[in-house]
C-alpha atoms as a PDB file:
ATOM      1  CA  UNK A   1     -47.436  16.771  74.369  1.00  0.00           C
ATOM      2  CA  UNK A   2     -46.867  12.900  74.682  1.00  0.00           C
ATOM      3  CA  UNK A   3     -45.106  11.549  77.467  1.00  0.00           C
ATOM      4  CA  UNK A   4     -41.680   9.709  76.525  1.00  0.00           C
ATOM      5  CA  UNK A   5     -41.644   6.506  76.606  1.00  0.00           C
ATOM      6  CA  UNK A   6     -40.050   4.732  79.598  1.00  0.00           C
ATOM      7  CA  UNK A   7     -39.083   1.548  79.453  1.00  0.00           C
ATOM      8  CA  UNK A   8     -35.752  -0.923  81.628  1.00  0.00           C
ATOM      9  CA  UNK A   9     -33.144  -3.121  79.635  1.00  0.00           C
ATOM     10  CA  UNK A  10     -30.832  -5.017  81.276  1.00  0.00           C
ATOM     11  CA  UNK A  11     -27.544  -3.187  81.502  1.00  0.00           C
ATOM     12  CA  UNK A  12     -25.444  -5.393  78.802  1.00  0.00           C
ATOM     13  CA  UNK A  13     -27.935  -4.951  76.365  1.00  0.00           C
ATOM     14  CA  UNK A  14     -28.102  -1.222  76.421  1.00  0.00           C
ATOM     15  CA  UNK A  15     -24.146   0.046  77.305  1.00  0.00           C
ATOM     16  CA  UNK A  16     -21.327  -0.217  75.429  1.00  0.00           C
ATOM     17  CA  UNK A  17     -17.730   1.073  75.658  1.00  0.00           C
ATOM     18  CA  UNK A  18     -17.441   4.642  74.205  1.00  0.00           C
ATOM     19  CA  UNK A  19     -20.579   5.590  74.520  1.00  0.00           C
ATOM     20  CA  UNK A  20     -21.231   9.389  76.348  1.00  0.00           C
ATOM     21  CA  UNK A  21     -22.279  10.067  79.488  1.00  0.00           C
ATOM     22  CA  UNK A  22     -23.411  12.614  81.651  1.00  0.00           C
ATOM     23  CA  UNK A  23     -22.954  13.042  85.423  1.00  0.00           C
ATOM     24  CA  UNK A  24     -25.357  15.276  87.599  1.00  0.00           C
ATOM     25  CA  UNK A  25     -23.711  15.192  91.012  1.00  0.00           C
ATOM     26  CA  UNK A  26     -25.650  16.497  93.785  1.00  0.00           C
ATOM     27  CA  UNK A  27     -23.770  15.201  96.977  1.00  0.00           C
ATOM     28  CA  UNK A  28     -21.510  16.346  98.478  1.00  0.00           C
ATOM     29  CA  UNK A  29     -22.621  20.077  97.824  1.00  0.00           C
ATOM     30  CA  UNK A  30     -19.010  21.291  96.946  1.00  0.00           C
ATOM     31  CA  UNK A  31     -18.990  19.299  94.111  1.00  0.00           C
ATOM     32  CA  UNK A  32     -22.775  19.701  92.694  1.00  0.00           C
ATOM     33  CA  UNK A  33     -22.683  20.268  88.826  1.00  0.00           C
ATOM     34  CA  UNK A  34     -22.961  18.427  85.223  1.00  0.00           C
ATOM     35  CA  UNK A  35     -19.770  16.191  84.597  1.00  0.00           C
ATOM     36  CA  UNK A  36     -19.008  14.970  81.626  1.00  0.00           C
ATOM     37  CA  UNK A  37     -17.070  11.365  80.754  1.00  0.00           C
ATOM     38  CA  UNK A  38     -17.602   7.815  78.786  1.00  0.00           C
ATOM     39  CA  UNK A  39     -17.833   4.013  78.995  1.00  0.00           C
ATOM     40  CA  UNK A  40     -14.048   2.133  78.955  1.00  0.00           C
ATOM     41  CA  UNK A  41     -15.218  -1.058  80.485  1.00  0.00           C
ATOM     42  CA  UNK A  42     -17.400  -2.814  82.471  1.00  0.00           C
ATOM     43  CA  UNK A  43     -18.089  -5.998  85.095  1.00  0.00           C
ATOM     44  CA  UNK A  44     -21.489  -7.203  85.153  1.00  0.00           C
ATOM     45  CA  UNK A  45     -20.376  -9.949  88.165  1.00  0.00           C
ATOM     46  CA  UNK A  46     -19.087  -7.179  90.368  1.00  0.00           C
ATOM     47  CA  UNK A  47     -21.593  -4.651  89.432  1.00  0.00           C
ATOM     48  CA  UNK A  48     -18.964  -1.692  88.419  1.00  0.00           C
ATOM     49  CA  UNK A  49     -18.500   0.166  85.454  1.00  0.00           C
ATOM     50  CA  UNK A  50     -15.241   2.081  85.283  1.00  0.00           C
ATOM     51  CA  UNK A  51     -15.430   5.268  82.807  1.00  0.00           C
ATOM     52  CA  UNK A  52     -13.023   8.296  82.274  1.00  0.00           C
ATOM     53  CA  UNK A  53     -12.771  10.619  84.777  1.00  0.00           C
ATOM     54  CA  UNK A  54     -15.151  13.061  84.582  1.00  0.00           C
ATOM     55  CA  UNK A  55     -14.555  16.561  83.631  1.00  0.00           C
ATOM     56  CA  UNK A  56     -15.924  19.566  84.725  1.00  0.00           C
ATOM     57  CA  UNK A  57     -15.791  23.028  82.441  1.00  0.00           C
ATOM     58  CA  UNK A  58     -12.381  21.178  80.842  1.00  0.00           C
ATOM     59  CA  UNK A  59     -11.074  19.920  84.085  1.00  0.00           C
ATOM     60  CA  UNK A  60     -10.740  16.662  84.848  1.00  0.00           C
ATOM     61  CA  UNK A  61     -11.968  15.872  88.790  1.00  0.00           C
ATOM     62  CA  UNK A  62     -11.298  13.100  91.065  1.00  0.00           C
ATOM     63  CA  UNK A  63     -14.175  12.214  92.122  1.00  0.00           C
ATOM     64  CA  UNK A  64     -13.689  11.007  96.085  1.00  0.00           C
ATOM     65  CA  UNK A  65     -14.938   7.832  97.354  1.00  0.00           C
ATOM     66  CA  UNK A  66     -18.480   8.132  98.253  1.00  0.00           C
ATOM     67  CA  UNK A  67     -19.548  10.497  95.376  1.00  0.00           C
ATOM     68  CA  UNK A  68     -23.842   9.998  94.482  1.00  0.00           C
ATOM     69  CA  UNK A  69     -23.867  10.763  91.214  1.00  0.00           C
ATOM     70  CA  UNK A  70     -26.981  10.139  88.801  1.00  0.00           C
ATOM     71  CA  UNK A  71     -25.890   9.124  85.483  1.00  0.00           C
ATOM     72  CA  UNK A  72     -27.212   9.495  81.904  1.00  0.00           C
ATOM     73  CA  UNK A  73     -25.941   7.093  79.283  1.00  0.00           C
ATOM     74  CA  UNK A  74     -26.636   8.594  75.596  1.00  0.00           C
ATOM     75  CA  UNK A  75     -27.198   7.312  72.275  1.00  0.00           C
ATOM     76  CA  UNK A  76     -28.874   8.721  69.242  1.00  0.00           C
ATOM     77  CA  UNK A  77     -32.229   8.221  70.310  1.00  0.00           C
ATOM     78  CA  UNK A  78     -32.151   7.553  73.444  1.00  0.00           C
ATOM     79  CA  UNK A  79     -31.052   7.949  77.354  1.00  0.00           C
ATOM     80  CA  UNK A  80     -29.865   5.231  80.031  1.00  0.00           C
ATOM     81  CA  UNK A  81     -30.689   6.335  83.496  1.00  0.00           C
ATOM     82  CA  UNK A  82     -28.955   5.113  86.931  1.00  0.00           C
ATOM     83  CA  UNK A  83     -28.539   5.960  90.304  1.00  0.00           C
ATOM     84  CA  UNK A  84     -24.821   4.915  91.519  1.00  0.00           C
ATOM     85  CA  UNK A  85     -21.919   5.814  94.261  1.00  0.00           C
ATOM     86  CA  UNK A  86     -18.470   6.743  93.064  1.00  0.00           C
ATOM     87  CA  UNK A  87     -15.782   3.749  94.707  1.00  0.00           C
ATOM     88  CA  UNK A  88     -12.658   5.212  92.991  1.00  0.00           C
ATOM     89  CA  UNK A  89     -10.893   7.196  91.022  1.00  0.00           C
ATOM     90  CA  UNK A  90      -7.142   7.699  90.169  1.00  0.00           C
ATOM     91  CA  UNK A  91      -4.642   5.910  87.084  1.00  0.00           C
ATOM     92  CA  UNK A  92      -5.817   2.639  86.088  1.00  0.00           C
ATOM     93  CA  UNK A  93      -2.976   0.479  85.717  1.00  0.00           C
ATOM     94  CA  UNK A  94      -3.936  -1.217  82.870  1.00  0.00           C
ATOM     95  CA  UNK A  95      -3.998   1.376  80.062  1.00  0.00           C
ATOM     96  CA  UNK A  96      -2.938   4.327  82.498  1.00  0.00           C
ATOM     97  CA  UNK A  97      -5.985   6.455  81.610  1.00  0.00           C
ATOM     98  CA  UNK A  98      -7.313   8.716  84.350  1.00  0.00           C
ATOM     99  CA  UNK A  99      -9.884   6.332  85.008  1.00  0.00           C
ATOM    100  CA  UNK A 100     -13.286   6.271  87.647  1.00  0.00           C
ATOM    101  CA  UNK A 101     -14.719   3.519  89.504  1.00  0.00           C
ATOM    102  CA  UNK A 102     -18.888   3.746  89.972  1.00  0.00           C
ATOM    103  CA  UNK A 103     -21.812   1.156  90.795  1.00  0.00           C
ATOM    104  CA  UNK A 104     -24.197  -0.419  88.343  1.00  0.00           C
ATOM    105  CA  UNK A 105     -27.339  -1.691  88.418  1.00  0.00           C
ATOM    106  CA  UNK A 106     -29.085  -4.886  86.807  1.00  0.00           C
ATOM    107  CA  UNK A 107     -31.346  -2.707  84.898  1.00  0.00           C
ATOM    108  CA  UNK A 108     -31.330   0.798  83.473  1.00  0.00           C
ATOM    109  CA  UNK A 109     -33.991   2.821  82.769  1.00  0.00           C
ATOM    110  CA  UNK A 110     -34.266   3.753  79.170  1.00  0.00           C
ATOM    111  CA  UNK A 111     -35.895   6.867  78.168  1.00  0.00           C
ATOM    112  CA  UNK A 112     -36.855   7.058  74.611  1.00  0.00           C
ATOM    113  CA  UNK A 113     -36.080  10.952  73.544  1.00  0.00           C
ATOM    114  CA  UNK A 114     -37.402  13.077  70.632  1.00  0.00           C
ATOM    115  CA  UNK A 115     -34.556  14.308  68.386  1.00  0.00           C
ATOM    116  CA  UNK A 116     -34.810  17.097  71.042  1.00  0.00           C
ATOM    117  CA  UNK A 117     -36.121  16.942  74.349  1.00  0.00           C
ATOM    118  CA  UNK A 118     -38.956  19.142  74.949  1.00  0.00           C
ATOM    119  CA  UNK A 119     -38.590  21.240  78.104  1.00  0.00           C
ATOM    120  CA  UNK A 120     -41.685  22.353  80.143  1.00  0.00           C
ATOM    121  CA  UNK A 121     -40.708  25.875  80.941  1.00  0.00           C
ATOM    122  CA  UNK A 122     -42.381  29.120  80.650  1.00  0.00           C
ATOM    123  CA  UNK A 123     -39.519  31.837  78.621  1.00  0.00           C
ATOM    124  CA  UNK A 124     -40.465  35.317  77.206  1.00  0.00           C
ATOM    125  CA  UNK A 125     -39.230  36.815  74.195  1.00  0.00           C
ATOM    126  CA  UNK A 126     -40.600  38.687  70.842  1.00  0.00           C
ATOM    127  CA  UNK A 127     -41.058  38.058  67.478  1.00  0.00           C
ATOM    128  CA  UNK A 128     -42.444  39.686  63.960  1.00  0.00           C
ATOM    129  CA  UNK A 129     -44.052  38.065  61.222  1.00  0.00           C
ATOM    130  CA  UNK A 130     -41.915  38.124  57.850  1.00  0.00           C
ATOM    131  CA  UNK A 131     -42.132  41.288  56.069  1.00  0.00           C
ATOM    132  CA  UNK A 132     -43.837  43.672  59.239  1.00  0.00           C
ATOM    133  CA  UNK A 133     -41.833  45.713  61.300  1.00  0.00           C
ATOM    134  CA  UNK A 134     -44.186  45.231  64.241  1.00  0.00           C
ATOM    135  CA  UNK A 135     -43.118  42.782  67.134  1.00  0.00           C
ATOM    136  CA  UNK A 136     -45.684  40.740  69.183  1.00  0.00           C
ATOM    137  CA  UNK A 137     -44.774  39.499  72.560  1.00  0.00           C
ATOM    138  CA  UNK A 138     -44.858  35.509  73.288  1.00  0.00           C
ATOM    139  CA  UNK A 139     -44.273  32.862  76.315  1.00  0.00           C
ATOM    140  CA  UNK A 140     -43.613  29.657  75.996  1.00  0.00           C
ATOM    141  CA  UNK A 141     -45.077  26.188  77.444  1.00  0.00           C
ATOM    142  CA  UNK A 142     -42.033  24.094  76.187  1.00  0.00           C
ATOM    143  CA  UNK A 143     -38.837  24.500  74.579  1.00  0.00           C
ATOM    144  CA  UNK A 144     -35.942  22.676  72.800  1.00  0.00           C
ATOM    145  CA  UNK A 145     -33.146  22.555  70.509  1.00  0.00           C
ATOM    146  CA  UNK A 146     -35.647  22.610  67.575  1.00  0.00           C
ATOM    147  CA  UNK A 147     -38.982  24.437  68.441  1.00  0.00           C
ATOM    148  CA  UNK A 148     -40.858  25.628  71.155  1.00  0.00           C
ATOM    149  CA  UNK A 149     -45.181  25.478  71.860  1.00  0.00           C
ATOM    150  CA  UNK A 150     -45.318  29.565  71.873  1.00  0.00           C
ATOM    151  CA  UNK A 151     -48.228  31.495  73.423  1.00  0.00           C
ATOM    152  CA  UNK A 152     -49.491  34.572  71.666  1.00  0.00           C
ATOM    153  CA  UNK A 153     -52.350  37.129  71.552  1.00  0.00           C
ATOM    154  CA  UNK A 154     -52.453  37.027  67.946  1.00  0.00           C
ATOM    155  CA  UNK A 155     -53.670  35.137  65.204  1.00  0.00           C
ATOM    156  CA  UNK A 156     -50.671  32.862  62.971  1.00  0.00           C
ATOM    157  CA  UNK A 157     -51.598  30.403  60.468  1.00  0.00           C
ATOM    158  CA  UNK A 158     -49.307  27.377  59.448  1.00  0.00           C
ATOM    159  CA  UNK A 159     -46.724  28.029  57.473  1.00  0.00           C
ATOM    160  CA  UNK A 160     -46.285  31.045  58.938  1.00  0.00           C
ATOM    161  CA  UNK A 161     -42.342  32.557  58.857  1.00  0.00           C
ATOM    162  CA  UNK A 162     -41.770  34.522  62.200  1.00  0.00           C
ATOM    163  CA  UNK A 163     -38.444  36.185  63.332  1.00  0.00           C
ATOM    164  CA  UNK A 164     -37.848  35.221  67.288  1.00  0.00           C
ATOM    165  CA  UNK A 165     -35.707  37.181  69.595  1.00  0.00           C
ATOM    166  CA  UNK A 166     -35.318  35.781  73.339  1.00  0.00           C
ATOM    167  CA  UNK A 167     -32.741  35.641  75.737  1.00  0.00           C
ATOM    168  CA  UNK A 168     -32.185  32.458  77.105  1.00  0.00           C
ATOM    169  CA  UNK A 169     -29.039  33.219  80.002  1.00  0.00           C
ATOM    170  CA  UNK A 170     -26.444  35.693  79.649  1.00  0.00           C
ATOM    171  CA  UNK A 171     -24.144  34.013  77.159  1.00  0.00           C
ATOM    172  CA  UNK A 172     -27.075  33.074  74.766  1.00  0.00           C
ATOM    173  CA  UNK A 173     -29.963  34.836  72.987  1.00  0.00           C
ATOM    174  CA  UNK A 174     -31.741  34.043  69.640  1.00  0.00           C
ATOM    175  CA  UNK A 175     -31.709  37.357  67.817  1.00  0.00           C
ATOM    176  CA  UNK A 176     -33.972  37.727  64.744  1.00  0.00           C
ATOM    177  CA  UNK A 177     -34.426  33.720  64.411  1.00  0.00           C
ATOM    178  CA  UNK A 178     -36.124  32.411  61.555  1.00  0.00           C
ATOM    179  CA  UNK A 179     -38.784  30.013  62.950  1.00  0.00           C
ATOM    180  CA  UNK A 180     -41.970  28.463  61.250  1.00  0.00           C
ATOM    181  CA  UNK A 181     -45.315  27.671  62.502  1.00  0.00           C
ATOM    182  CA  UNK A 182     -46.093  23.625  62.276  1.00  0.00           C
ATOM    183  CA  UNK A 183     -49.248  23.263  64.651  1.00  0.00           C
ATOM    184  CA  UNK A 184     -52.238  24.885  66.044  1.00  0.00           C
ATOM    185  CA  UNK A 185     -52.399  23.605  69.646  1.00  0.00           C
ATOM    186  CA  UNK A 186     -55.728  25.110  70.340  1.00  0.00           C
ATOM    187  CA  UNK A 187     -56.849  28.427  72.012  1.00  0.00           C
ATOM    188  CA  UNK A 188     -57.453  29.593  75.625  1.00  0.00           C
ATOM    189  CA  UNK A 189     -61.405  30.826  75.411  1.00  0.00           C
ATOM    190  CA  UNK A 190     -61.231  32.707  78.966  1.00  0.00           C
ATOM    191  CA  UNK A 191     -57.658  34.750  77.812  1.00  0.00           C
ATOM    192  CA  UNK A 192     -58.114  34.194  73.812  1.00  0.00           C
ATOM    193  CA  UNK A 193     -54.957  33.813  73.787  1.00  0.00           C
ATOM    194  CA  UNK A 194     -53.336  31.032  70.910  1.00  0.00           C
ATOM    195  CA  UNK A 195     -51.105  28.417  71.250  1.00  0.00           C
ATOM    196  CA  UNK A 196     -48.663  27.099  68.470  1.00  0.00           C
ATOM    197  CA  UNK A 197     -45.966  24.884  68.068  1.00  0.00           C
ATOM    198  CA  UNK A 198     -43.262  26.823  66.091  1.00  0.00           C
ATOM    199  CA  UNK A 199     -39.825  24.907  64.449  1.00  0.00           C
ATOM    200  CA  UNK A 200     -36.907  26.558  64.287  1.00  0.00           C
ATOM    201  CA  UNK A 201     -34.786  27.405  60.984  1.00  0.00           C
ATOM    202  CA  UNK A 202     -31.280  27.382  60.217  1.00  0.00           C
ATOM    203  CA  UNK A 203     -29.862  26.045  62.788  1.00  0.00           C
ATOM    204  CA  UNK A 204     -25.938  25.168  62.474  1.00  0.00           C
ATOM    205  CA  UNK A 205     -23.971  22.913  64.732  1.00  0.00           C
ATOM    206  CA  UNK A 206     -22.991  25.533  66.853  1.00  0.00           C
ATOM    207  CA  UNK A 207     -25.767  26.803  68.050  1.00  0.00           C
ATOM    208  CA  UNK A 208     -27.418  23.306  68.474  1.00  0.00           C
ATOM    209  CA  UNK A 209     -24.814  22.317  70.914  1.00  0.00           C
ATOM    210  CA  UNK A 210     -25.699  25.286  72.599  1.00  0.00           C
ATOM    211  CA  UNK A 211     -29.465  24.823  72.518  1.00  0.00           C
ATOM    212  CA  UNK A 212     -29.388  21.411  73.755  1.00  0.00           C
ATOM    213  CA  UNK A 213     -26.692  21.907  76.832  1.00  0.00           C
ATOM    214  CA  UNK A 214     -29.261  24.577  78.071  1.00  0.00           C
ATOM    215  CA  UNK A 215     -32.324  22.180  78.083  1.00  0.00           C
ATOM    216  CA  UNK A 216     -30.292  19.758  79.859  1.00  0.00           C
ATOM    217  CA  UNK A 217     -28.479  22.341  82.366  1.00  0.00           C
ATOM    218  CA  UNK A 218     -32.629  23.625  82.972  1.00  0.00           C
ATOM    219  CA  UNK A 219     -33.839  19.919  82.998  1.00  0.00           C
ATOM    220  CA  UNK A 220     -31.019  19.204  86.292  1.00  0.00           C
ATOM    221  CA  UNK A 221     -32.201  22.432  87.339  1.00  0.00           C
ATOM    222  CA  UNK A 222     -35.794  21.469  87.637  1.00  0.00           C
ATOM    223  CA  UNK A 223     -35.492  18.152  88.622  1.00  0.00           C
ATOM    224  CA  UNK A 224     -33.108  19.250  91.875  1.00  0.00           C
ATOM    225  CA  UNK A 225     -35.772  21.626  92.595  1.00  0.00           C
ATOM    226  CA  UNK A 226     -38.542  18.906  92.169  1.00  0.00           C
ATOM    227  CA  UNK A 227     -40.370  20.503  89.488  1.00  0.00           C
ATOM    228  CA  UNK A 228     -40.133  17.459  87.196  1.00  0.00           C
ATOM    229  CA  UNK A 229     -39.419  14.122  87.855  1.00  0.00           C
END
């Protein structure tokens, strides 16, 4: 799987006001956690950016003084990465928006994305081929909100229709989901097993939303544990 492709803009060139971001907070402990909030404004001569306050599972939080946060700035195709310290939060006089205060850099680091980010992360689930009753066991190498690389003892060929049932965390499984096989990735000669990259079908809004926000929430996961960088 190709690496993304990293690459640093200068901070006025790549945020605007509105856009989305997301906060993964990891200090202090009490408050570890995704956050989310967006751009209002910004001052490139004092080096602050001041964005709504960030909410956590609907609530808004007041982030104290001192906060390390590690932000991600989104657009359609891409990610804005930071490091930065919370200096406020409270009303901001001006508009009278809950409003935060938090450090910017010169330069972000941009992370060109696939329309979904691929997740290295082994899962386990089942599926059948269209029109058998018989259900094969599979693992994956990677998943995301469109596909996953699968590994399987048996043969598939492309084209391939497959029904996929896996539970991903307690609130949300893929029961019986149509998926399609788009690429032979090779086979292991010592296990035989085969390796194929799989796209999934019909998927609605919904459950995208759902797909994506648990790559992400496993991404912060792994990267706080130092299994990816």
């Amino acid at each position: 799987m190709p690496a993304a492709m990293v690459e640093y803009y200068r901070f006025k060139d790549a945020v605007k006001p509105g856009m989305p971001i997301l906060l993964d907070i990891s200090w202090p402990e009490e408050l570890e956690g995704e956050y989310k909030s967006s751009v209002y404004d910004y001052s490139l001569e004092q080096r602050v950016m001041r964005i709504a306050m960030p909410s956590y599972k609907g609530r808004l939080i007041p982030l104290p003084k001192g906060t390390r946060i590690y932000v991600k700035i989104v657009d359609k195709t891409s990610l804005y990465t930071f490091q930065g310290v919370v200096l406020w939060s409270g009303m901001w006089e001006g508009d009278n928006l809950p409003s935060t205060i938090v450090t910017i850099p010169e330069k972000v680091r941009r992370v060109q994305r696939r329309r979904f980010n691929r997740l290295p992360v082994r899962l386990i689930g089942k599926y059948r081929k269209e029109y058998e009753d018989v259900y094969h066991t599979f693992s994956t190498i990677d998943f995301s909100a469109g596909g996953m690389l699968m590994v399987v003892e048996e043969e598939l060929k492309l084209g391939d229709k497959i029904f996929v049932t896996m539970k991903l965390k307690p609130d949300l499984e893929l029961v019986e989901h149509p998926a399609v096989v788009r690429r032979e990735a090779g086979m292991d000669k010592t296990t035989l097993q085969r390796f194929y990259g799989v796209e999934f079908q019909e998927i609605d809004m919904n459950l995208e939303k759902k797909l994506v926000r648990f790559v992400m929430e496993k991404e912060i996961e792994f990267r706080k544990k130092g299994i990816i960088y």
